[in-house]
C-alpha atoms as a PDB file:
ATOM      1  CA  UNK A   1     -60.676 -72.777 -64.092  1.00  0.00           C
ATOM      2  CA  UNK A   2     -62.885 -72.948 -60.436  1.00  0.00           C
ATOM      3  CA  UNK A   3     -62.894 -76.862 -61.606  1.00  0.00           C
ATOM      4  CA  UNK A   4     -58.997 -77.564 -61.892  1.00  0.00           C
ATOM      5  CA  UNK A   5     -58.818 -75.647 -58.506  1.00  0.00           C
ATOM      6  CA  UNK A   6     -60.950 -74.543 -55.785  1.00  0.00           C
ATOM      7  CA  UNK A   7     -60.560 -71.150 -53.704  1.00  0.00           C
ATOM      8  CA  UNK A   8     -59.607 -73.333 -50.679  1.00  0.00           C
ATOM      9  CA  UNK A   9     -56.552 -74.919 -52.869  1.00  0.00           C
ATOM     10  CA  UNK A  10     -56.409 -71.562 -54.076  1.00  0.00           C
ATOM     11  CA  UNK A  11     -55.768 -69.629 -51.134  1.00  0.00           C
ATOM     12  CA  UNK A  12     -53.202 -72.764 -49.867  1.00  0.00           C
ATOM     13  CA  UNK A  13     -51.039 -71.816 -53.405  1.00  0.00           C
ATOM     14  CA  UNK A  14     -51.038 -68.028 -51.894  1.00  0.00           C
ATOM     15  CA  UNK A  15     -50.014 -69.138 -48.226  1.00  0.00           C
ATOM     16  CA  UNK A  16     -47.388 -71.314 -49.786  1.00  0.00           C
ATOM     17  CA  UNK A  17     -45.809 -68.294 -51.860  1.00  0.00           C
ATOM     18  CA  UNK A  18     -45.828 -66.355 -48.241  1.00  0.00           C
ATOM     19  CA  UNK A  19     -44.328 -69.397 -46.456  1.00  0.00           C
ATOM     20  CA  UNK A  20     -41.677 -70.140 -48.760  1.00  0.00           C
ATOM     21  CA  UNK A  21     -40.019 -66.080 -48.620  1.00  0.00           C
ATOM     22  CA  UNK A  22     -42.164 -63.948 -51.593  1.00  0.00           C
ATOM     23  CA  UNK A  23     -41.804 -60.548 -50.137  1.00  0.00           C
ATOM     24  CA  UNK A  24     -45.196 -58.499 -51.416  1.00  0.00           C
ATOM     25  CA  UNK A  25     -43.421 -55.222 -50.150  1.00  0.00           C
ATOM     26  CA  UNK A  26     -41.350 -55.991 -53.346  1.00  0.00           C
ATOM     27  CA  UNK A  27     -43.797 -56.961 -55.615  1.00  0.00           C
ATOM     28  CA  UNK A  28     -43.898 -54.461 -58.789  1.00  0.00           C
ATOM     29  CA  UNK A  29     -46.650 -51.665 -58.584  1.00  0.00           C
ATOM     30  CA  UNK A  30     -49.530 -51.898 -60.862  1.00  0.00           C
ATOM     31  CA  UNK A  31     -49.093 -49.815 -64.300  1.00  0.00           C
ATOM     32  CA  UNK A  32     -52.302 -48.303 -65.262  1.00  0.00           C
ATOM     33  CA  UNK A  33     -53.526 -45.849 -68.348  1.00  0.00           C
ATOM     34  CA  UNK A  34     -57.157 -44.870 -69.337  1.00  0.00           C
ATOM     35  CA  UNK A  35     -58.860 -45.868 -72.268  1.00  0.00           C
ATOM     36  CA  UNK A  36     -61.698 -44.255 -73.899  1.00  0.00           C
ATOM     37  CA  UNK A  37     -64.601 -44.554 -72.617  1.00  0.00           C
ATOM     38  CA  UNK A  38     -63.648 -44.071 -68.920  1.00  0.00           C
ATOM     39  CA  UNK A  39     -62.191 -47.398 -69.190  1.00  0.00           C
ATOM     40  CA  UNK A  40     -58.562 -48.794 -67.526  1.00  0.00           C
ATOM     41  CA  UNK A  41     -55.748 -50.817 -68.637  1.00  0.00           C
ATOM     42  CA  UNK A  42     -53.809 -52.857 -66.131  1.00  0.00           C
ATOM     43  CA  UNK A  43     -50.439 -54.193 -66.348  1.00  0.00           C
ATOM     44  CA  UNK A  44     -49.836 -56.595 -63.783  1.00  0.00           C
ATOM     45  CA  UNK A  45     -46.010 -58.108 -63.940  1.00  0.00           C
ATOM     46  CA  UNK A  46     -44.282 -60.461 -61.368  1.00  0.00           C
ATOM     47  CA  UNK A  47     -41.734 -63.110 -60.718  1.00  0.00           C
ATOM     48  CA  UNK A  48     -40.889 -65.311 -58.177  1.00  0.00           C
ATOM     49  CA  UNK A  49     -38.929 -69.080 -57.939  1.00  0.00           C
ATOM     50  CA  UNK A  50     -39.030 -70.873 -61.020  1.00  0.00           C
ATOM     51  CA  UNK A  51     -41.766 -69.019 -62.395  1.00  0.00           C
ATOM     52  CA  UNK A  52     -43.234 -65.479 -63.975  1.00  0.00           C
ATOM     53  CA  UNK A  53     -45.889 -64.069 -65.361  1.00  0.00           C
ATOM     54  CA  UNK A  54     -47.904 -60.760 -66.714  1.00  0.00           C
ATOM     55  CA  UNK A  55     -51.765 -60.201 -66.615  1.00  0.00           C
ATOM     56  CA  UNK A  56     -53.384 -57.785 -68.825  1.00  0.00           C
ATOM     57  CA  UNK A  57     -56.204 -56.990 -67.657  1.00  0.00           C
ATOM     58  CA  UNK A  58     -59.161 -54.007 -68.967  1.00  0.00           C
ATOM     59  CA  UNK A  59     -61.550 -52.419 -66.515  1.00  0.00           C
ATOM     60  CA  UNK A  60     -64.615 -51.502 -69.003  1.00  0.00           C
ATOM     61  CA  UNK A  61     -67.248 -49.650 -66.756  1.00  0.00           C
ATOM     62  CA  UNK A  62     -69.834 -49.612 -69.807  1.00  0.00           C
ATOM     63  CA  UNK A  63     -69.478 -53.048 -70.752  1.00  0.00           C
ATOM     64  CA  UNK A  64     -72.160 -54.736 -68.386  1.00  0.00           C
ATOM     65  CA  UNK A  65     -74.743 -52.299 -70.357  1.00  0.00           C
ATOM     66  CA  UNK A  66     -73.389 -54.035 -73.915  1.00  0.00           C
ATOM     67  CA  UNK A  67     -73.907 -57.301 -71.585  1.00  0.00           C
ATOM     68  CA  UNK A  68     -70.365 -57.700 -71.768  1.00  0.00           C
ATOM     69  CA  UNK A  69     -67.824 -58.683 -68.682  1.00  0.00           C
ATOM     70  CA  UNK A  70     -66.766 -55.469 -67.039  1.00  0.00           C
ATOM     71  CA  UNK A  71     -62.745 -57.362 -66.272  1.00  0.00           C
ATOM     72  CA  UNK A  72     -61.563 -58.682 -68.954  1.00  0.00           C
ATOM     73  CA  UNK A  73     -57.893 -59.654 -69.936  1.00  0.00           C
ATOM     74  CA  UNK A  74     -55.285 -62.856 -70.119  1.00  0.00           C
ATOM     75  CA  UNK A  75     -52.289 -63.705 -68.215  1.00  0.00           C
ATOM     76  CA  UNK A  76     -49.536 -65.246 -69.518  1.00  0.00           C
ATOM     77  CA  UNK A  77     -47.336 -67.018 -67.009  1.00  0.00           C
ATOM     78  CA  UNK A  78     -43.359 -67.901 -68.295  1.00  0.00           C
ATOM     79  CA  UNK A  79     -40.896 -69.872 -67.470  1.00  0.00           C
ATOM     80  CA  UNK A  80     -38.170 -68.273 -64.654  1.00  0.00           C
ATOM     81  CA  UNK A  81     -34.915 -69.030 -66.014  1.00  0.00           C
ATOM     82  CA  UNK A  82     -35.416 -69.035 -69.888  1.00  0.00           C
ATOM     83  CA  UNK A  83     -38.877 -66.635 -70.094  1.00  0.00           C
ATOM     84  CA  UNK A  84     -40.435 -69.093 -72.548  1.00  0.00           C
ATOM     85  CA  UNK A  85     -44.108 -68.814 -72.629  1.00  0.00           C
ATOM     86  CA  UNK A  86     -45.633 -71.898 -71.033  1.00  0.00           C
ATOM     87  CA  UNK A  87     -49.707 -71.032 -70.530  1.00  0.00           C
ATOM     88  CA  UNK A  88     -52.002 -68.688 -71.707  1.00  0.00           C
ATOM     89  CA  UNK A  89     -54.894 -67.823 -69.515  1.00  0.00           C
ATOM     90  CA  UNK A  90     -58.252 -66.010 -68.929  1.00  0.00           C
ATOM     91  CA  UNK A  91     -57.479 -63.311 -66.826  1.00  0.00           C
ATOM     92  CA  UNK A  92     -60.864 -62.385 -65.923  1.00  0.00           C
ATOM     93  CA  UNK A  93     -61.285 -66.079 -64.574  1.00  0.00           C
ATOM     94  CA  UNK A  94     -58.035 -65.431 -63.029  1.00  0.00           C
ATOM     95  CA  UNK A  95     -58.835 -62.726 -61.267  1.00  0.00           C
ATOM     96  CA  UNK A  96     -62.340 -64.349 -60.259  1.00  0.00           C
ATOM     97  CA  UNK A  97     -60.393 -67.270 -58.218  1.00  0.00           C
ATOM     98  CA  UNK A  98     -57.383 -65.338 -56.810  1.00  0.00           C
ATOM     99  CA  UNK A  99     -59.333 -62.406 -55.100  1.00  0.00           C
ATOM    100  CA  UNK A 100     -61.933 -64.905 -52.968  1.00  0.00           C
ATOM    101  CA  UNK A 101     -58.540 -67.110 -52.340  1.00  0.00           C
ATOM    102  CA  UNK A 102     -57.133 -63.833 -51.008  1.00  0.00           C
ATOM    103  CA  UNK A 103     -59.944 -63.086 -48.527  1.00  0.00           C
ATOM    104  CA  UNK A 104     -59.902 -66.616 -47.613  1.00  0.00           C
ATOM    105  CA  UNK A 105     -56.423 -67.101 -46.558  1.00  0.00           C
ATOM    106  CA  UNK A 106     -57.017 -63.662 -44.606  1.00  0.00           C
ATOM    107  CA  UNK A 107     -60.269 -65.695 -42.953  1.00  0.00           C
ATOM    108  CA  UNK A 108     -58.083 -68.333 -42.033  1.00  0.00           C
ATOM    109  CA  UNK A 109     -56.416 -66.140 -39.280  1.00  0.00           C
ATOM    110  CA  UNK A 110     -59.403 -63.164 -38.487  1.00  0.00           C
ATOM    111  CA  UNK A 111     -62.503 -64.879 -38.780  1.00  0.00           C
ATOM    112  CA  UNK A 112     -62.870 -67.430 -35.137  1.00  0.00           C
ATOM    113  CA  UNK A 113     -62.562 -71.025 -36.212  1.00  0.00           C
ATOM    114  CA  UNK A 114     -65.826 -73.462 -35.020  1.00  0.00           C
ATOM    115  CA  UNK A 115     -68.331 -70.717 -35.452  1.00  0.00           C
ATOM    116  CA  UNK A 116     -70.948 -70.197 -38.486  1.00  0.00           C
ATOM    117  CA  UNK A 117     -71.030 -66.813 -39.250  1.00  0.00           C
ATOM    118  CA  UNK A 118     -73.767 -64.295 -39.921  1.00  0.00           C
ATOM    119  CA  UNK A 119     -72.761 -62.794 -43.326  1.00  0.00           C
ATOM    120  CA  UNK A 120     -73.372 -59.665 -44.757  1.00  0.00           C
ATOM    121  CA  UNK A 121     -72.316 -59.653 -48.693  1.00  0.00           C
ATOM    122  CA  UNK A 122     -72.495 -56.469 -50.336  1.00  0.00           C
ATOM    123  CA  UNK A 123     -72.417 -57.013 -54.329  1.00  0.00           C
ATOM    124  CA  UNK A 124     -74.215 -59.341 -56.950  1.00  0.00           C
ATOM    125  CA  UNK A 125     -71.129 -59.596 -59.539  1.00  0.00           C
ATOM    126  CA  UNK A 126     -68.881 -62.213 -60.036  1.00  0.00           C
ATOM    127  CA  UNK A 127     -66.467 -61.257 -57.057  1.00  0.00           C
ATOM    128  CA  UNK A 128     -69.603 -61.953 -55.018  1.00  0.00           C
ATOM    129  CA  UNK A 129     -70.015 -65.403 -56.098  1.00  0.00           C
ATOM    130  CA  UNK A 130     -66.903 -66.194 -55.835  1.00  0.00           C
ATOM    131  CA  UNK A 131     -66.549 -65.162 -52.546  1.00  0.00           C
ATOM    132  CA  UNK A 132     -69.749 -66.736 -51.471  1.00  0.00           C
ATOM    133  CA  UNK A 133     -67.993 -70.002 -52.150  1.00  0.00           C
ATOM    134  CA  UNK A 134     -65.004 -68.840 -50.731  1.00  0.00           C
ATOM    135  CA  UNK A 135     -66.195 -68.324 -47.605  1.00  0.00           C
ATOM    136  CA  UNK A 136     -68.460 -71.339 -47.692  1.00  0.00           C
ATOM    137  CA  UNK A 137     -64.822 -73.532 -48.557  1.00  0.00           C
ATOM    138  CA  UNK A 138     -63.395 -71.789 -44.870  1.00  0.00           C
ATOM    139  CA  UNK A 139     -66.587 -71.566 -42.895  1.00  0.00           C
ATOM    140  CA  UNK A 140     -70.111 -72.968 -42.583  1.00  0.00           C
ATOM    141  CA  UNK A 141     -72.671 -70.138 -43.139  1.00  0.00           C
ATOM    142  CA  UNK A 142     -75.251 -69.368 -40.373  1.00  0.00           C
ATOM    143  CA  UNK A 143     -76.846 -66.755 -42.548  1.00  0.00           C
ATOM    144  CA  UNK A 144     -76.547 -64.498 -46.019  1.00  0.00           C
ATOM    145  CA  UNK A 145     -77.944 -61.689 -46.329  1.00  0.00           C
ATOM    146  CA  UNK A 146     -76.894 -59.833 -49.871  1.00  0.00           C
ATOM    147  CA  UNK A 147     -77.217 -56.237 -50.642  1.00  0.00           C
ATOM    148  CA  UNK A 148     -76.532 -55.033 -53.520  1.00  0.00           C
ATOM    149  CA  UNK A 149     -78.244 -51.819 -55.951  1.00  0.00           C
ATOM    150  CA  UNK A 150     -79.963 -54.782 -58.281  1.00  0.00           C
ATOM    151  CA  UNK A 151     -82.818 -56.041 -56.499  1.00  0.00           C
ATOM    152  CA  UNK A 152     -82.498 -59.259 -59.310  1.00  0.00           C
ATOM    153  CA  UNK A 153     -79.607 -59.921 -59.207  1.00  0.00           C
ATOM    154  CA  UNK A 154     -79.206 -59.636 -55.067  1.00  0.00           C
ATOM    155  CA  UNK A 155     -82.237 -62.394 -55.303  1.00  0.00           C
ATOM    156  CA  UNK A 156     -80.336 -64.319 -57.562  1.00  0.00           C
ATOM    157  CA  UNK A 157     -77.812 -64.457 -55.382  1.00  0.00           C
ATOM    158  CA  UNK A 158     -79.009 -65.278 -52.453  1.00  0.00           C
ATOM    159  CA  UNK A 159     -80.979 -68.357 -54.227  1.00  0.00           C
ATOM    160  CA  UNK A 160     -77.964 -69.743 -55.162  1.00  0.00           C
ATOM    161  CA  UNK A 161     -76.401 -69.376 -51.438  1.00  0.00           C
ATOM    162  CA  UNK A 162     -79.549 -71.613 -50.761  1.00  0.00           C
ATOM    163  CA  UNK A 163     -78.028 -73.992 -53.033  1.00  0.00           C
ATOM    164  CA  UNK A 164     -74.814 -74.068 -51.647  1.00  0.00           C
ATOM    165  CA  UNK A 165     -76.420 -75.299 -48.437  1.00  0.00           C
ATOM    166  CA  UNK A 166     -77.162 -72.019 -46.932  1.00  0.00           C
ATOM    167  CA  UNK A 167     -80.616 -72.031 -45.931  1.00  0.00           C
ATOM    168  CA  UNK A 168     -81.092 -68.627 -44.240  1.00  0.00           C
ATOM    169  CA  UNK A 169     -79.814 -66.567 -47.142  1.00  0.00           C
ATOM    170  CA  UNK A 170     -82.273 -63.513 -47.971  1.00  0.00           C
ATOM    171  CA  UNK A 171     -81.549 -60.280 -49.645  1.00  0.00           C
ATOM    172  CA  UNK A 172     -81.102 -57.051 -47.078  1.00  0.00           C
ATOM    173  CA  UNK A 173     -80.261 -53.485 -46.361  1.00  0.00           C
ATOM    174  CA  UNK A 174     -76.928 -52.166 -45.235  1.00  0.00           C
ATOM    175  CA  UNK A 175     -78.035 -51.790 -41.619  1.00  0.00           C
ATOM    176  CA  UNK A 176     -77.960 -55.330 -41.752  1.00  0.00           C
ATOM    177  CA  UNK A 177     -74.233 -54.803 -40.896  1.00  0.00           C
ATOM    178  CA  UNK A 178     -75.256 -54.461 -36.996  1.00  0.00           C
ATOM    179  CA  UNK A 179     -75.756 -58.306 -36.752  1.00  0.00           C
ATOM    180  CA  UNK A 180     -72.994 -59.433 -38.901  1.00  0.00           C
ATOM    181  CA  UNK A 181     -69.964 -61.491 -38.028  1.00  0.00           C
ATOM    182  CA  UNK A 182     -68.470 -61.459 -41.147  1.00  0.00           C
ATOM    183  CA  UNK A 183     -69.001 -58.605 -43.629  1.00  0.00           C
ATOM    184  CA  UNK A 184     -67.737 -58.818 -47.419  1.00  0.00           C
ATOM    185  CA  UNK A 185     -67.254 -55.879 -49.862  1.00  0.00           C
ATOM    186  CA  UNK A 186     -67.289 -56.545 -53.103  1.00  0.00           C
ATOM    187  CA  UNK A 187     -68.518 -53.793 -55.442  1.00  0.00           C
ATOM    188  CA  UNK A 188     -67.159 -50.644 -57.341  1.00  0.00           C
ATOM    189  CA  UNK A 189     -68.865 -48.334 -54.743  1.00  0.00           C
ATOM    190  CA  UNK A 190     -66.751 -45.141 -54.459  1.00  0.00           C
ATOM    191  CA  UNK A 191     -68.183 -43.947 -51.360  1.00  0.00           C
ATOM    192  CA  UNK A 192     -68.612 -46.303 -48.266  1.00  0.00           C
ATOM    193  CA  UNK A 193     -71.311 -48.335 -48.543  1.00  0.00           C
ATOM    194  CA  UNK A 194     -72.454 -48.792 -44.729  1.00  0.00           C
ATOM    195  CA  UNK A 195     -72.222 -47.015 -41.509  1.00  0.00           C
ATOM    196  CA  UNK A 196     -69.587 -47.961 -39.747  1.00  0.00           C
ATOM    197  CA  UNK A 197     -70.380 -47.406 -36.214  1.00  0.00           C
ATOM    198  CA  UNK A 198     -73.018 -50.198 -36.641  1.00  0.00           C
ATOM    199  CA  UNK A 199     -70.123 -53.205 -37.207  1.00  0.00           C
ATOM    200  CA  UNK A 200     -70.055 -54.685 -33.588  1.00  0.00           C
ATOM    201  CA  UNK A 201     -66.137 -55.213 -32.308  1.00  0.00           C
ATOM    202  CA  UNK A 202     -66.054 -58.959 -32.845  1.00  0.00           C
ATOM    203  CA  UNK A 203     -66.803 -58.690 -36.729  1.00  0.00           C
ATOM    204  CA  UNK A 204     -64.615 -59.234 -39.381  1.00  0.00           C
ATOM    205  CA  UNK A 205     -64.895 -56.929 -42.618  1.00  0.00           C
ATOM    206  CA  UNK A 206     -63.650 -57.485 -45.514  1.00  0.00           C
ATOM    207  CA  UNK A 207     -62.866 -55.084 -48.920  1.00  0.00           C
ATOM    208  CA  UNK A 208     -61.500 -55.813 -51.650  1.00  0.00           C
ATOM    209  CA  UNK A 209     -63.944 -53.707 -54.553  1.00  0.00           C
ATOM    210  CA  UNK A 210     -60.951 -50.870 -55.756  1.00  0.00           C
ATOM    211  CA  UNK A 211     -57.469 -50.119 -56.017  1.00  0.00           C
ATOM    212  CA  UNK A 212     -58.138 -46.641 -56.342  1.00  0.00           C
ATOM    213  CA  UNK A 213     -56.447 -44.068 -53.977  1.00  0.00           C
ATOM    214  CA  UNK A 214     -60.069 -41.968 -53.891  1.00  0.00           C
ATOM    215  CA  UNK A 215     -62.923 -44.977 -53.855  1.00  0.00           C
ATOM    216  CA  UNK A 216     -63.649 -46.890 -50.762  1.00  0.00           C
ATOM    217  CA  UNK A 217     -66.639 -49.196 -49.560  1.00  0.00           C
ATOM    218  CA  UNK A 218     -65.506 -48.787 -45.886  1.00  0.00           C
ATOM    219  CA  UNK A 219     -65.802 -45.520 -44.037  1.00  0.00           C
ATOM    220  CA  UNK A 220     -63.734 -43.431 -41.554  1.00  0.00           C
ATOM    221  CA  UNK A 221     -65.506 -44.216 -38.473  1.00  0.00           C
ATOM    222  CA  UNK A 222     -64.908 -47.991 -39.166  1.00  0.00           C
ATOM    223  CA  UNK A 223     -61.430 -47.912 -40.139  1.00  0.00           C
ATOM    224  CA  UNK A 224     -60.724 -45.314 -37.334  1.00  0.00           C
ATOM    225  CA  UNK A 225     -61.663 -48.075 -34.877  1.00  0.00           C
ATOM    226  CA  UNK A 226     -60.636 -51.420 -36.617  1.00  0.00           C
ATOM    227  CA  UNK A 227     -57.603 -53.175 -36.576  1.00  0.00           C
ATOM    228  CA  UNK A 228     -56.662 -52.981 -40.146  1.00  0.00           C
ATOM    229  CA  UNK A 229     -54.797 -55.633 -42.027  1.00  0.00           C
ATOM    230  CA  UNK A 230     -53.390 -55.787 -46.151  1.00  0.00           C
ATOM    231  CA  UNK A 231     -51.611 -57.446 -48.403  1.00  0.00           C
ATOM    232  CA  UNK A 232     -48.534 -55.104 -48.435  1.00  0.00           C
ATOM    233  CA  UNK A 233     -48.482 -51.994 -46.849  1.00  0.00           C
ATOM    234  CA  UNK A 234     -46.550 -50.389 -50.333  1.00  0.00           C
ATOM    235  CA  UNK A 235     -49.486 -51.251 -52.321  1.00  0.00           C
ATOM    236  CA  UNK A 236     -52.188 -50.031 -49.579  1.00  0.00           C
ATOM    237  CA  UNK A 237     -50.628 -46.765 -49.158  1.00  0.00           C
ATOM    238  CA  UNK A 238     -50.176 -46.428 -52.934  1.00  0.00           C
ATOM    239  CA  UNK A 239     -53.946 -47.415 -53.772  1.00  0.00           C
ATOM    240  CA  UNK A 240     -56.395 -48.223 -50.607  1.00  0.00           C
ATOM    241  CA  UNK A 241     -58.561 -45.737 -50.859  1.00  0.00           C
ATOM    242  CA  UNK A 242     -60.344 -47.069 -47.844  1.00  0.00           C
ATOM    243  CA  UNK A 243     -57.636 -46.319 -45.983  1.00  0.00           C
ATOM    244  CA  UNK A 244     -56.181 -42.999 -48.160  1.00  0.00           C
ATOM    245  CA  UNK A 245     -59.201 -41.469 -47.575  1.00  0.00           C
ATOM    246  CA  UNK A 246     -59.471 -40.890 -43.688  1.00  0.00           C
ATOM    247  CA  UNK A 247     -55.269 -40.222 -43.491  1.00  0.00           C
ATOM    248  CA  UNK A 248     -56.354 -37.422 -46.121  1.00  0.00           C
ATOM    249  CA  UNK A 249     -59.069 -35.807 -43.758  1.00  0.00           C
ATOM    250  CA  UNK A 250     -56.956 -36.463 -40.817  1.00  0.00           C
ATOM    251  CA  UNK A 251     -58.546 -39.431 -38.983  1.00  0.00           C
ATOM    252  CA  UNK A 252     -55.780 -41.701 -38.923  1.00  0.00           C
ATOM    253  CA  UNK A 253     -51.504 -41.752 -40.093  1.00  0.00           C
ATOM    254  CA  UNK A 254     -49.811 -43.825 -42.547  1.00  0.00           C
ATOM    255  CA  UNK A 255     -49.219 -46.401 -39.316  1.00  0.00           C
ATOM    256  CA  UNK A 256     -52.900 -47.348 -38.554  1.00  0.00           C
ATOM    257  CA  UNK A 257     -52.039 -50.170 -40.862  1.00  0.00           C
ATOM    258  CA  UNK A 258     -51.995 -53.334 -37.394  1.00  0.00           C
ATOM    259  CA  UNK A 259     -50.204 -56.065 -39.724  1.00  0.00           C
ATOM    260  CA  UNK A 260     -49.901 -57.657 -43.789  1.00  0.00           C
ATOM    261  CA  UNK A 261     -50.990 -61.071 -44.762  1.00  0.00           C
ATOM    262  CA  UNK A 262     -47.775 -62.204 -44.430  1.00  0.00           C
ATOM    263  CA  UNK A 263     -47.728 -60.955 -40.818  1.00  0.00           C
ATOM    264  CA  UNK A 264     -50.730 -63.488 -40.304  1.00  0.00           C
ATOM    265  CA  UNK A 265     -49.652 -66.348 -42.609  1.00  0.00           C
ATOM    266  CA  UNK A 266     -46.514 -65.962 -40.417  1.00  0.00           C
ATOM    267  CA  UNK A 267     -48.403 -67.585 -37.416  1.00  0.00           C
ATOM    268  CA  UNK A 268     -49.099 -66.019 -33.811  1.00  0.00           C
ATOM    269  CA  UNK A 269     -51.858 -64.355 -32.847  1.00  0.00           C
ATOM    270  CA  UNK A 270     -53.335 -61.799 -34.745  1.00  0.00           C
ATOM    271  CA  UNK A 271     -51.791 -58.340 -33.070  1.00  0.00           C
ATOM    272  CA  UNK A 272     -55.451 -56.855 -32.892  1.00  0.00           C
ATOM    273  CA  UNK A 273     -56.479 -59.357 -30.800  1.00  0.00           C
ATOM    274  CA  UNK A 274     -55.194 -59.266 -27.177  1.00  0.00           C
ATOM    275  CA  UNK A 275     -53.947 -62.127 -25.535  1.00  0.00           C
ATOM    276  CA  UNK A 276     -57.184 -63.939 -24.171  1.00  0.00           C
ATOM    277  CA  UNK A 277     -58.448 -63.806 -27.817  1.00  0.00           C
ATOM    278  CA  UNK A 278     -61.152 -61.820 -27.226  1.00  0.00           C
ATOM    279  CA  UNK A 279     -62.166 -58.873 -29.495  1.00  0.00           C
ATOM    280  CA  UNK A 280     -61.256 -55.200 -28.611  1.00  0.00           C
ATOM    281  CA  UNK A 281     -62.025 -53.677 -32.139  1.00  0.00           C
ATOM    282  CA  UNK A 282     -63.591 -54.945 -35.623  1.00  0.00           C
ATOM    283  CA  UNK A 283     -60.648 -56.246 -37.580  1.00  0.00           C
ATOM    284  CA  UNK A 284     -60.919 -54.749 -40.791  1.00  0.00           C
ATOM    285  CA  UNK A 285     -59.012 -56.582 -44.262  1.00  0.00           C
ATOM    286  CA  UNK A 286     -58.722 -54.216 -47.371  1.00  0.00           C
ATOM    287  CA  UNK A 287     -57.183 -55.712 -50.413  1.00  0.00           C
ATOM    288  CA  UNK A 288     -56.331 -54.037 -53.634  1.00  0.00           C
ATOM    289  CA  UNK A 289     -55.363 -57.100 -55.888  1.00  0.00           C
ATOM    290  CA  UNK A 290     -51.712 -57.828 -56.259  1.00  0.00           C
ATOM    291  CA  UNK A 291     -49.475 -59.318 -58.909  1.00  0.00           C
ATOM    292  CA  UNK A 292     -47.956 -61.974 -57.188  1.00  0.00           C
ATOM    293  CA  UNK A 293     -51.357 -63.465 -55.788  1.00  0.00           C
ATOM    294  CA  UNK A 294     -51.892 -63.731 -59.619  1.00  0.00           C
ATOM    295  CA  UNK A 295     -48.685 -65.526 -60.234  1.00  0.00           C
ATOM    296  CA  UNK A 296     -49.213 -68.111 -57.621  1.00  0.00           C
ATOM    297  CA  UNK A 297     -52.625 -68.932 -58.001  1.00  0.00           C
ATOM    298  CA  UNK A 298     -50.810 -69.048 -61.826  1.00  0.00           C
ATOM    299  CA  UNK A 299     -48.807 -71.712 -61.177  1.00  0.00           C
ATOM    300  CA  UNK A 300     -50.981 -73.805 -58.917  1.00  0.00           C
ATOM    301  CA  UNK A 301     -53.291 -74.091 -61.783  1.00  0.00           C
ATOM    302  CA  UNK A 302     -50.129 -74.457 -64.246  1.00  0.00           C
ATOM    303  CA  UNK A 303     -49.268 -77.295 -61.800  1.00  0.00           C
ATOM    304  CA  UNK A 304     -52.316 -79.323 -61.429  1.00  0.00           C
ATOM    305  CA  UNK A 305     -53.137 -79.671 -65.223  1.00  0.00           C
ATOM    306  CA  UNK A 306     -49.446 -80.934 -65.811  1.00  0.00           C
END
């Protein structure tokens, strides 16, 4: 699926959808029951133009221990007008190219354009890689550093960064955060994973491991101070728990949220940045996976192997 598009085309598809009037306010919420075994079941529906389409998708927390894929599903995307099935497709793989495309199209507008970045990636999973090579499609790489609980698998990791061209890639510690530009969450922490107060007020962060109202990888003193941007502000106030969290304790309201990815797709300057473009706070992106990022990303790929 990476091979009949990339996450740069990937994240283009998702800019497009934006651009040509898809309103992710209206976007249908995600249906969700548990399964035995402390597992989830995700119904993901969504329509737009001449096109829609329904993932399935099963969150198995014991299935890496049976060396099985932890997301698994299929997506089946449908003709607009008539509903007939036209493509059948992995939704774990799926899933694996839309959420890097969606970080990357949010890159596109928060991350400063003509600089390498020092990265911090938390994670060793597949989100990791794929973001890896997200970012690497937007921005060349001054540095990697992984983190991550599996000393293996962060090594693993960062050997293959060295592949990708990234030379000073290394495995680290989450204090490694101080001396990031960019920093990537991609995990299923449920309690932040990093102080905070260490992110310096020209990074970017970026979070994207849950859709659950009471998990987070970011913590209150960085969201306090960040200006904080999502896919729809519907969906984050219905399942960021990086953001649910501190409005709970009393940190911040239901209006901390600065601006949506359509706000930045739209064009002008980001509104957390002031007007000589320098950096008053970190600008912070949380994403909980939405339906109609799978839908376009969908049809690009529906598209390209016509």
């Amino acid at each position: 699926m990476a091979a009949a598009l990339g996450p740069a085309a990937a994240a283009d598809a998702l800019a497009a959808a934006l651009r040509g009037g898809l309103d992710p306010e209206g976007c249908p919420p995600r249906s969700a029951i548990g399964v035995p075994g402390d597992g989830e079941l995700l119904l993901m529906p969504a329509a737009s133009g001449a096109y829609a389409g329904v993932k399935i998708a099963g969150v198995a927390p014991g299935n890496p221990a049976r060396g099985l894929p932890r997301i698994t599903g299929s997506y089946l995307l449908l003709d607009g007008p008539t509903l007939r099935p036209l493509a059948l497709l992995d939704g774990a793989a799926l899933t694996a190219l839309r959420t890097p495309a969606v970080s990357a199209l949010a890159l596109r507008h928060l991350a400063p354009a003509g600089r390498a970045p020092r990265t911090v990636l938390f994670g060793s999973g597949p989100q990791a890689y794929g973001h890896l090579e997200a970012v690497l499609a937007e921005r060349d790489a001054a540095q990697v550093v992984v983190v991550a609980r599996n000393r293996e698998r962060a090594e693993r990791l960062a050997a293959h960064a060295r592949t990708l061209g990234v030379p000073a890639a290394r495995t680290g510690i989450p204090e490694d955060v101080a001396d990031a530009d960019l920093v990537i969450c991609c995990t299923t922490a449920r309690e932040p994973l990093f102080d905070g107060r260490l992110v310096r007020p020209d990074a970017v962060v970026v979070a994207v491991g849950s859709h659950e109202p009471t998990a987070r990888e970011t913590d209150t003193a960085l969201v306090r101070r960040a200006a904080v941007y999502v896919e729809s502000r519907a969906a984050a106030l219905r399942e960021a728990g990086d953001l649910l969290v501190p409005e709970a304790e009393g940190a911040i309201g239901a209006g901390h949220i600065t601006g949506t990815l359509a706000d930045l797709v739209a064009g002008g300057l980001p509104a957390g940045l002031p007007a000589g473009g320098e950096r008053g706070c970190p600008q912070l992106f949380k994403s909980v996976g939405m339906a109609w990022e799978d839908l376009a990303v969908a049809v690009a790929l529906y598209e390209a192997g016509r």
